[in-house]
Protein backbone atom coordinates (compact mmCIF):
# COMPACT_ATOMS: atom_id res chain seq x y z
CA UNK A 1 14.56 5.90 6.29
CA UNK A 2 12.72 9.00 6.82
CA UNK A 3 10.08 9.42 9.52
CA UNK A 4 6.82 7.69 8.35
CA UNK A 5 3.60 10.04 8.28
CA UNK A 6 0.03 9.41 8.11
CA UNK A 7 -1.63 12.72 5.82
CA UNK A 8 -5.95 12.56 5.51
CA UNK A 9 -7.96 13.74 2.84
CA UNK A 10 -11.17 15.07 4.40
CA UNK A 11 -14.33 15.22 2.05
CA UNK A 12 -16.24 17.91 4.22
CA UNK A 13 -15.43 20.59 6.84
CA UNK A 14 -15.66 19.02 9.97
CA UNK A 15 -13.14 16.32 8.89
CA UNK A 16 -11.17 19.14 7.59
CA UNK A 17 -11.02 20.87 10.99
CA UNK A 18 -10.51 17.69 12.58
CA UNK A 19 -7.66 16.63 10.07
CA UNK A 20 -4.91 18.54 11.61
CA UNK A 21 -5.29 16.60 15.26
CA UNK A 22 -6.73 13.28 13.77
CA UNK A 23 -3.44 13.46 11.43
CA UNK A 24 -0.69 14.02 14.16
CA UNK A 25 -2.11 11.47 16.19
CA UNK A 26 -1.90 9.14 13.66
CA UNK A 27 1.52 9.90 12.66
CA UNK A 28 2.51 9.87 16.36
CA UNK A 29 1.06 6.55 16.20
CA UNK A 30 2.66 4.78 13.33
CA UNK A 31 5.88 6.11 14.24
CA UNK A 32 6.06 4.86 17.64
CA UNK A 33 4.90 1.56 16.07
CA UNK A 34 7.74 2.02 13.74
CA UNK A 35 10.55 1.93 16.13
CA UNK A 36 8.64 -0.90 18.50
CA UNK A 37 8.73 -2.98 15.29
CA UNK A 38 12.29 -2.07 13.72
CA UNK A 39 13.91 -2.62 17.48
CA UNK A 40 12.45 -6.00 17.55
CA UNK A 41 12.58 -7.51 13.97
CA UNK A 42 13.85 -10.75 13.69
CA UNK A 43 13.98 -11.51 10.63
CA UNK A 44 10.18 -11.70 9.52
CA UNK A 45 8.96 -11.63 6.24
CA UNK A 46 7.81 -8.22 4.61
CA UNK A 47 4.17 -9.32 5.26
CA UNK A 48 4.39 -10.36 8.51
CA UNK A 49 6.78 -6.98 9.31
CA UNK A 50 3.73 -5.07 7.95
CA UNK A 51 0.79 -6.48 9.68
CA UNK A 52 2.77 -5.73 13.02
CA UNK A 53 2.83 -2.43 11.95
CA UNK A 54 -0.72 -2.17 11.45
CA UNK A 55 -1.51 -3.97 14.92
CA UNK A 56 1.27 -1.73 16.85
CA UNK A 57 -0.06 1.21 15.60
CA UNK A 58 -3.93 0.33 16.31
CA UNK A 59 -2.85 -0.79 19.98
CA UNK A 60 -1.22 3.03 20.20
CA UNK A 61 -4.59 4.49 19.26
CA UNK A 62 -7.84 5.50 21.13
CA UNK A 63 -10.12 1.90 20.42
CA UNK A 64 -12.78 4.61 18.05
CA UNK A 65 -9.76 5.89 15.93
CA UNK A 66 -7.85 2.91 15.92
CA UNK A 67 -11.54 0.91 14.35
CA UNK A 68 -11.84 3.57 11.73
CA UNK A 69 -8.46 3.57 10.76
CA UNK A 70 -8.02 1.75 7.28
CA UNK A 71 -4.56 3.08 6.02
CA UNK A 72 -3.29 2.93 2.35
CA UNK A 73 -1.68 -0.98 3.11
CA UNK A 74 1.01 0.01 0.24
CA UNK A 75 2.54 2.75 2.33
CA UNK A 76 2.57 0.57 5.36
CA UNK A 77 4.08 -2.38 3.57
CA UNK A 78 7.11 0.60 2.42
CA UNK A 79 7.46 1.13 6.16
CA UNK A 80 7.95 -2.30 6.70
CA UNK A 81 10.60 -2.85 3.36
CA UNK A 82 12.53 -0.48 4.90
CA UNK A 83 12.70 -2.09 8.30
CA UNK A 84 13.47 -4.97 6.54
CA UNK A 85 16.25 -3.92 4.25
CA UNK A 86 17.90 -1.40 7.17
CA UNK A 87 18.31 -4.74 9.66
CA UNK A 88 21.55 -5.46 7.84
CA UNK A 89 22.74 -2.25 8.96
């Protein structure tokens, strides 16, 4: 599985100046989540797998970001196939 990252779409220039930061924080983020989540899986379902991403990766942001962060729940849910599928390995 390749390295999960988080990419913005700003709608005005200070959120495009801010993108670059906000964006590697994020990704920092939901990869450190990743690895918390795929060294502890035990066997939960896809959902469940996905929601602890979500809640590992808010608890590894700044309490502003992590309220305001509303990721696409598709990609997330990816994340958390692959953790699923790769714990046979």
């Amino acid at each position: 599985m390749s390295e999960p990252h988080v990419t913005l779409d700003p709608r005005d220039p200070v959120q495009e100046k801010l993108r670059r930061p906000l964006e590697d924080q994020l990704t920092s983020a939901l990869q450190a989540a990743t690895e918390r989540v795929r060294a502890s899986y035990a066997g939960e379902p896809v959902e469940q797998v996905c929601q602890r991403l979500l809640d590992e990766t808010r608890a590894g942001l700044h309490p502003d970001i992590a309220a305001g962060f509303n990721p696409d729940m598709e990609e997330f849910c990816r994340v958390a196939v692959a953790i699923v599928r790769g714990a046979g390995t």
